[in-house]
PDB file of N, CA and C in Angstrom:
ATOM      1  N   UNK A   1      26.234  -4.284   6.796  1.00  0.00           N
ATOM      2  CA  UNK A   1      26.387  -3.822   5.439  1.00  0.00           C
ATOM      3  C   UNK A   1      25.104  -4.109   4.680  1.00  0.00           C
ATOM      4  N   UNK A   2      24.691  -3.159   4.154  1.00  0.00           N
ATOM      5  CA  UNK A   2      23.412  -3.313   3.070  1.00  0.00           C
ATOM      6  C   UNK A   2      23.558  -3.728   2.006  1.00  0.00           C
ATOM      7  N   UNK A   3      22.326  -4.585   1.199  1.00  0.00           N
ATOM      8  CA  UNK A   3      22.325  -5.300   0.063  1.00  0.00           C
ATOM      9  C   UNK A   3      22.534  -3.795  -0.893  1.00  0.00           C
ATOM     10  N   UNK A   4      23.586  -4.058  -1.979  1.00  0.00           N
ATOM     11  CA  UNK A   4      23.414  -3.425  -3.058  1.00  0.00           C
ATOM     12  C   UNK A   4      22.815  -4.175  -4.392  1.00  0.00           C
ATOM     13  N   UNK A   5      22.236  -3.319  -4.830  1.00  0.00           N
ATOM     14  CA  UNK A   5      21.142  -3.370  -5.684  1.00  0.00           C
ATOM     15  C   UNK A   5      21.298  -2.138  -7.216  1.00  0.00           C
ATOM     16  N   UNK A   6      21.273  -2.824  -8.412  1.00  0.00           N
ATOM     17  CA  UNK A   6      21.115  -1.489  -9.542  1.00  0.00           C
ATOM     18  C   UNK A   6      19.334  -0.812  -9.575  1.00  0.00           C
ATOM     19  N   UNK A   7      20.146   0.210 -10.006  1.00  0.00           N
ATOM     20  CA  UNK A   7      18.946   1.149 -10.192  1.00  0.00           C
ATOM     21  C   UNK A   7      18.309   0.839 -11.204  1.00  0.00           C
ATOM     22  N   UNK A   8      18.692  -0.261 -12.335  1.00  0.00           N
ATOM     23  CA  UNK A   8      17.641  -0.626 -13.062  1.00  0.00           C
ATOM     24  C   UNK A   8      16.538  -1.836 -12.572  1.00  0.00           C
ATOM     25  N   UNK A   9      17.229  -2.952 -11.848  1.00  0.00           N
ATOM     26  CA  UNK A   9      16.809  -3.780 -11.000  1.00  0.00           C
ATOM     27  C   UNK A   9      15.650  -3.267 -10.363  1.00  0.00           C
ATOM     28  N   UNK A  10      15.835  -1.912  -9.166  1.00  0.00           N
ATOM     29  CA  UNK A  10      14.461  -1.309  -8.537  1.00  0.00           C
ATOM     30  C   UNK A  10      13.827  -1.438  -9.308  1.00  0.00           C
ATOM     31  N   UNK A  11      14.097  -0.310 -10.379  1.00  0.00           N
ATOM     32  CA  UNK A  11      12.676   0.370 -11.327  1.00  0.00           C
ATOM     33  C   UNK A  11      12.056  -0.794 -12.206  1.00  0.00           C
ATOM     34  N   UNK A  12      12.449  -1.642 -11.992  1.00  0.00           N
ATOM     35  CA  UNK A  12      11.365  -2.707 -13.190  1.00  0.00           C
ATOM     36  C   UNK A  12      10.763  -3.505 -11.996  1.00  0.00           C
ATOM     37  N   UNK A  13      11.342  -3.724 -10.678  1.00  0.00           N
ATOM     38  CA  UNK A  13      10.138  -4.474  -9.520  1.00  0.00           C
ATOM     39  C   UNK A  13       9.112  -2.903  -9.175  1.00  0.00           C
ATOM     40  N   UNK A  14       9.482  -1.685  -9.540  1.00  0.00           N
ATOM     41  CA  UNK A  14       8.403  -0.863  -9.120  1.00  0.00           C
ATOM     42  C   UNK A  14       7.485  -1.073 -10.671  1.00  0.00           C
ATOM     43  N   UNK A  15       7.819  -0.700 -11.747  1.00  0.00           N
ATOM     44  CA  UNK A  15       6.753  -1.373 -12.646  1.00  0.00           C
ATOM     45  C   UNK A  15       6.048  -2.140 -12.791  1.00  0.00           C
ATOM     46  N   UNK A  16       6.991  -3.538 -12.630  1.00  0.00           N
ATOM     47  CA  UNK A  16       5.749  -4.997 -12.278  1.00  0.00           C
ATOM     48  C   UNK A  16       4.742  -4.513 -11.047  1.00  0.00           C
ATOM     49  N   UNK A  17       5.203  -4.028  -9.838  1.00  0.00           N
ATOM     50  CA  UNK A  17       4.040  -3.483  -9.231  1.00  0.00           C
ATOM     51  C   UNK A  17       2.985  -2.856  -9.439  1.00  0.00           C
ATOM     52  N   UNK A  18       3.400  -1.633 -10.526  1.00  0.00           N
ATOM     53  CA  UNK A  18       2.031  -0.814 -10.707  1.00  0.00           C
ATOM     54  C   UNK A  18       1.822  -1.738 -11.766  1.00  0.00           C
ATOM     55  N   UNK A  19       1.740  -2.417 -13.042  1.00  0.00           N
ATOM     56  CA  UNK A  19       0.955  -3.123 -13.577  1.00  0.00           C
ATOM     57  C   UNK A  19       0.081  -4.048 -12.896  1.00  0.00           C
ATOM     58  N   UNK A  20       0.650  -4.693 -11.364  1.00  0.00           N
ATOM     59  CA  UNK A  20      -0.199  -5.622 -11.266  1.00  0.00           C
ATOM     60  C   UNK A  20      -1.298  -4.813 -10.221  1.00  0.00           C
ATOM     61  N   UNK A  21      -1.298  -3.396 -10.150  1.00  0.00           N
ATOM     62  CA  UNK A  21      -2.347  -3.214  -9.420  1.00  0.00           C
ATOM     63  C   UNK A  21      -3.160  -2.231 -10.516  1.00  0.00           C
ATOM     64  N   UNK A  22      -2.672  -2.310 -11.738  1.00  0.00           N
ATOM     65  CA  UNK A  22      -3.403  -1.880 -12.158  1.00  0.00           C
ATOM     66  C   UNK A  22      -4.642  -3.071 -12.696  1.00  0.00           C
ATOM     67  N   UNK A  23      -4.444  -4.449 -12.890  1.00  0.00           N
ATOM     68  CA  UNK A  23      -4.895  -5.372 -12.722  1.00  0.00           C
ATOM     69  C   UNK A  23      -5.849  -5.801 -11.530  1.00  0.00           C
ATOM     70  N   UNK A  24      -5.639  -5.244 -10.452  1.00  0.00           N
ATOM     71  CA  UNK A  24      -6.164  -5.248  -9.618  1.00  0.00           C
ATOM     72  C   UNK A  24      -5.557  -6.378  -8.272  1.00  0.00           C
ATOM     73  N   UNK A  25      -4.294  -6.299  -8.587  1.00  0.00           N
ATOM     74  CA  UNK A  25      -3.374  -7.296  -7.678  1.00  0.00           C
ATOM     75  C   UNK A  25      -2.780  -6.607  -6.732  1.00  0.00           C
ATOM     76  N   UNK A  26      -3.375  -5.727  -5.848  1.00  0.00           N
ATOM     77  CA  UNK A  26      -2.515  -4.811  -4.908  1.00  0.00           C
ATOM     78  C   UNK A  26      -1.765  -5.853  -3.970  1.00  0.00           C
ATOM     79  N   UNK A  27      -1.382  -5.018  -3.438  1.00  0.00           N
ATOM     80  CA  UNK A  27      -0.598  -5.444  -2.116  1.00  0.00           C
ATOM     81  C   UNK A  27      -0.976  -4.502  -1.242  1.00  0.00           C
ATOM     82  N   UNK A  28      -1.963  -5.217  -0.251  1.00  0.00           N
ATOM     83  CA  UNK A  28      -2.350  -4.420   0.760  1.00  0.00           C
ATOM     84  C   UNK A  28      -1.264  -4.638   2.139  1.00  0.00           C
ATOM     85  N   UNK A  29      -1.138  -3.542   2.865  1.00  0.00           N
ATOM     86  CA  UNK A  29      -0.582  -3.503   4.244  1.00  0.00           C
ATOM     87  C   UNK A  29      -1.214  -2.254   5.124  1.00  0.00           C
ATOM     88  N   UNK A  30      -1.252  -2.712   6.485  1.00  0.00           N
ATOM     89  CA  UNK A  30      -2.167  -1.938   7.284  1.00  0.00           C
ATOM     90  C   UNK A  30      -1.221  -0.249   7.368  1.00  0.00           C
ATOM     91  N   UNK A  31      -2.119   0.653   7.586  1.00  0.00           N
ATOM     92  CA  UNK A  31      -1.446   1.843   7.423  1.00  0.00           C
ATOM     93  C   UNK A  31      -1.316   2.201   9.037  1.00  0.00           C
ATOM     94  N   UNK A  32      -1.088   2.530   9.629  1.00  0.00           N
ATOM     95  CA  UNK A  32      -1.428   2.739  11.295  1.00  0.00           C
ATOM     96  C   UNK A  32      -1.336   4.005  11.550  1.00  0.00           C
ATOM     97  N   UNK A  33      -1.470   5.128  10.535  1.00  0.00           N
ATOM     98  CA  UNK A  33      -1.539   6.535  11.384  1.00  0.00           C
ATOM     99  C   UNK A  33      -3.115   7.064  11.452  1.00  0.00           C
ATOM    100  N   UNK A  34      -3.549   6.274  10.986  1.00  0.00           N
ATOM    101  CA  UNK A  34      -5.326   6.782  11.213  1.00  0.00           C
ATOM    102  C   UNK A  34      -5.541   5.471  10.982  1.00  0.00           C
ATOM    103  N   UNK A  35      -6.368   6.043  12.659  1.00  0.00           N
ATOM    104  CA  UNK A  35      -7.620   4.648  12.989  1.00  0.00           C
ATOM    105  C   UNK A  35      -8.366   4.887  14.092  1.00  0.00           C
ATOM    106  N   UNK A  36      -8.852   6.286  13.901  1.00  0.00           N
ATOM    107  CA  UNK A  36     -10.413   6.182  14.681  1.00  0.00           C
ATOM    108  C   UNK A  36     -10.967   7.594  13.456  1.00  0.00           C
ATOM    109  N   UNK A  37     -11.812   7.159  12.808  1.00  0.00           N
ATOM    110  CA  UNK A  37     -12.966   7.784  11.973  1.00  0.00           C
ATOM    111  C   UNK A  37     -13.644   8.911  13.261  1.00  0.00           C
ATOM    112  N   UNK A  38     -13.526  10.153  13.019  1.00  0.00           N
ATOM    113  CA  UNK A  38     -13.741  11.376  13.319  1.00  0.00           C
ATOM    114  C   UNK A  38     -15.617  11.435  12.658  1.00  0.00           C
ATOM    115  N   UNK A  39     -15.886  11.241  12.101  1.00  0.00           N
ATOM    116  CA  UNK A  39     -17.103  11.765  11.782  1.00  0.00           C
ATOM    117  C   UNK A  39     -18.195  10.806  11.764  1.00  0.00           C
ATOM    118  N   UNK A  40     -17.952   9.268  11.675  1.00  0.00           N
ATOM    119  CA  UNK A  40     -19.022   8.196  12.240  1.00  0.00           C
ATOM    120  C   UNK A  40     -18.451   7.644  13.721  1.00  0.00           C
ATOM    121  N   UNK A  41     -17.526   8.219  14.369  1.00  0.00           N
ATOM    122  CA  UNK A  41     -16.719   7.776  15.561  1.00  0.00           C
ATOM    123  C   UNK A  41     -16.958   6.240  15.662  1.00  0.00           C
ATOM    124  N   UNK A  42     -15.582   5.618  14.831  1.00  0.00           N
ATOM    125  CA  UNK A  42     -15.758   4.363  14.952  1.00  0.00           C
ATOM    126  C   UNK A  42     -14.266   4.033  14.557  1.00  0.00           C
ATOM    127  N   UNK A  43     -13.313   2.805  15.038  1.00  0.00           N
ATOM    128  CA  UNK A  43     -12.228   2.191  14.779  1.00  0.00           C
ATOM    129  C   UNK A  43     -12.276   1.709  13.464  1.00  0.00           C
ATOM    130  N   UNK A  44     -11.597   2.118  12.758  1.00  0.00           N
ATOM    131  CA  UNK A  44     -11.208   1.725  11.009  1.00  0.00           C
ATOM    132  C   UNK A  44     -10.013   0.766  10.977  1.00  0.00           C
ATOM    133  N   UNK A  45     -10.129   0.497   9.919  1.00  0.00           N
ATOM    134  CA  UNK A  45      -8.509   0.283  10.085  1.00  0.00           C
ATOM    135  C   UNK A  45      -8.021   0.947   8.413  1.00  0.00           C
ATOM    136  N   UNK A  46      -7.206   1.177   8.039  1.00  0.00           N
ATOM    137  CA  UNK A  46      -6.853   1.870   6.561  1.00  0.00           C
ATOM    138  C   UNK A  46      -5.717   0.642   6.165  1.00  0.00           C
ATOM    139  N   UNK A  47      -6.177   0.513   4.426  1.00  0.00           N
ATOM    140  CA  UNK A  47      -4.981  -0.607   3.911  1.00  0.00           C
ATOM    141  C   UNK A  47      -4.686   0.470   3.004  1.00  0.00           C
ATOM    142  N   UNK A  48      -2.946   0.333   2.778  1.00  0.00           N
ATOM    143  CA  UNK A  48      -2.541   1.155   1.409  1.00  0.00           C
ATOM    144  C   UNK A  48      -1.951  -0.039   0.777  1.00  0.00           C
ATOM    145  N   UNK A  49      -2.180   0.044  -0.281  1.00  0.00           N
ATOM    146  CA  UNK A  49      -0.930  -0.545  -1.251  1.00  0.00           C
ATOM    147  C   UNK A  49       0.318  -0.834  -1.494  1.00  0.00           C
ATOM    148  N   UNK A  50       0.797  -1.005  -1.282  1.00  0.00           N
ATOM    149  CA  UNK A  50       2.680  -0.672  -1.433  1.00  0.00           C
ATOM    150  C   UNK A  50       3.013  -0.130  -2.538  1.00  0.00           C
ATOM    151  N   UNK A  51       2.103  -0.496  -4.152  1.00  0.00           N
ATOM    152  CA  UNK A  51       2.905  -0.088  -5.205  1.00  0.00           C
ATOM    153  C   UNK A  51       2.205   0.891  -5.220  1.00  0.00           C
ATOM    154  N   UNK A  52       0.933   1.143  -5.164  1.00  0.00           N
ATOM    155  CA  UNK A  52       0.641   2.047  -6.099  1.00  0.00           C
ATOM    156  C   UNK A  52      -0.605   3.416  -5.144  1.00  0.00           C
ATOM    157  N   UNK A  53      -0.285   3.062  -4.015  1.00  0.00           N
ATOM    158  CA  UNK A  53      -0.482   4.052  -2.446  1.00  0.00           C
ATOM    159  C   UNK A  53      -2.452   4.113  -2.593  1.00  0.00           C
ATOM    160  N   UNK A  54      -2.763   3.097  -3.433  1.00  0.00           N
ATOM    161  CA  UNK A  54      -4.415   3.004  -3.222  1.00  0.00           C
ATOM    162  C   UNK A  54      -5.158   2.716  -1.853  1.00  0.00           C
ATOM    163  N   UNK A  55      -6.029   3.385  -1.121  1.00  0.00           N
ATOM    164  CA  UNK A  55      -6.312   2.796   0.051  1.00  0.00           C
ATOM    165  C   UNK A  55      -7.791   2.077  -0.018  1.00  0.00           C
ATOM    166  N   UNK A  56      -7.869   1.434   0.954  1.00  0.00           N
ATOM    167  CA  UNK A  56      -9.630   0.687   1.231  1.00  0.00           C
ATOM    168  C   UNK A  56      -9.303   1.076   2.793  1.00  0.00           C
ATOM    169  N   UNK A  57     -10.898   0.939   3.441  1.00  0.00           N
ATOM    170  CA  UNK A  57     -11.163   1.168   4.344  1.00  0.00           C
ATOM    171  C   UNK A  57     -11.745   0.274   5.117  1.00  0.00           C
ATOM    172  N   UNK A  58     -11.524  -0.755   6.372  1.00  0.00           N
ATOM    173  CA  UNK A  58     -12.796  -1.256   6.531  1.00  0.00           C
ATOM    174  C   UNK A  58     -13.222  -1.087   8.454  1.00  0.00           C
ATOM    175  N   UNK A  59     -14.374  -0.907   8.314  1.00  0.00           N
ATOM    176  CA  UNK A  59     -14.950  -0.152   9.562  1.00  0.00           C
ATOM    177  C   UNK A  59     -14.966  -1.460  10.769  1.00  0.00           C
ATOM    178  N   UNK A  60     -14.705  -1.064  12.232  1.00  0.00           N
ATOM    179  CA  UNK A  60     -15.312  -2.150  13.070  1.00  0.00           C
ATOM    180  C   UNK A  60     -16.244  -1.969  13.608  1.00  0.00           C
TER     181      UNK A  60
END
């Protein structure tokens, strides 16, 4: 059985999220559907955000 949860509950932990990345507090997690760079042919790895789907890149 799954946790129930109100729909006002979500929407204010998705707000505190985008404020704090608008702050610059992301929450990075590795993305895993791309990870080999096509045009410098090299292993990447891609981070997105959770709240607010911003990515960084960093090359190996």
């Amino acid at each position: 059985m799954a946790d129930v949860i109100s729909f006002k509950q979500a929407k204010n932990q998705r707000k505190s999220r985008k404020k704090l990345c608008g702050h610059g507090f992301h929450k990075w997690k590795v993305w895993k559907d791309k990870q080999f760079d096509v045009k410098s042919g090299k292993l990447v790895t891609v981070y997105r955000c959770e709240g607010c789907d911003a990515q960084k890149v960093k090359t190996h």
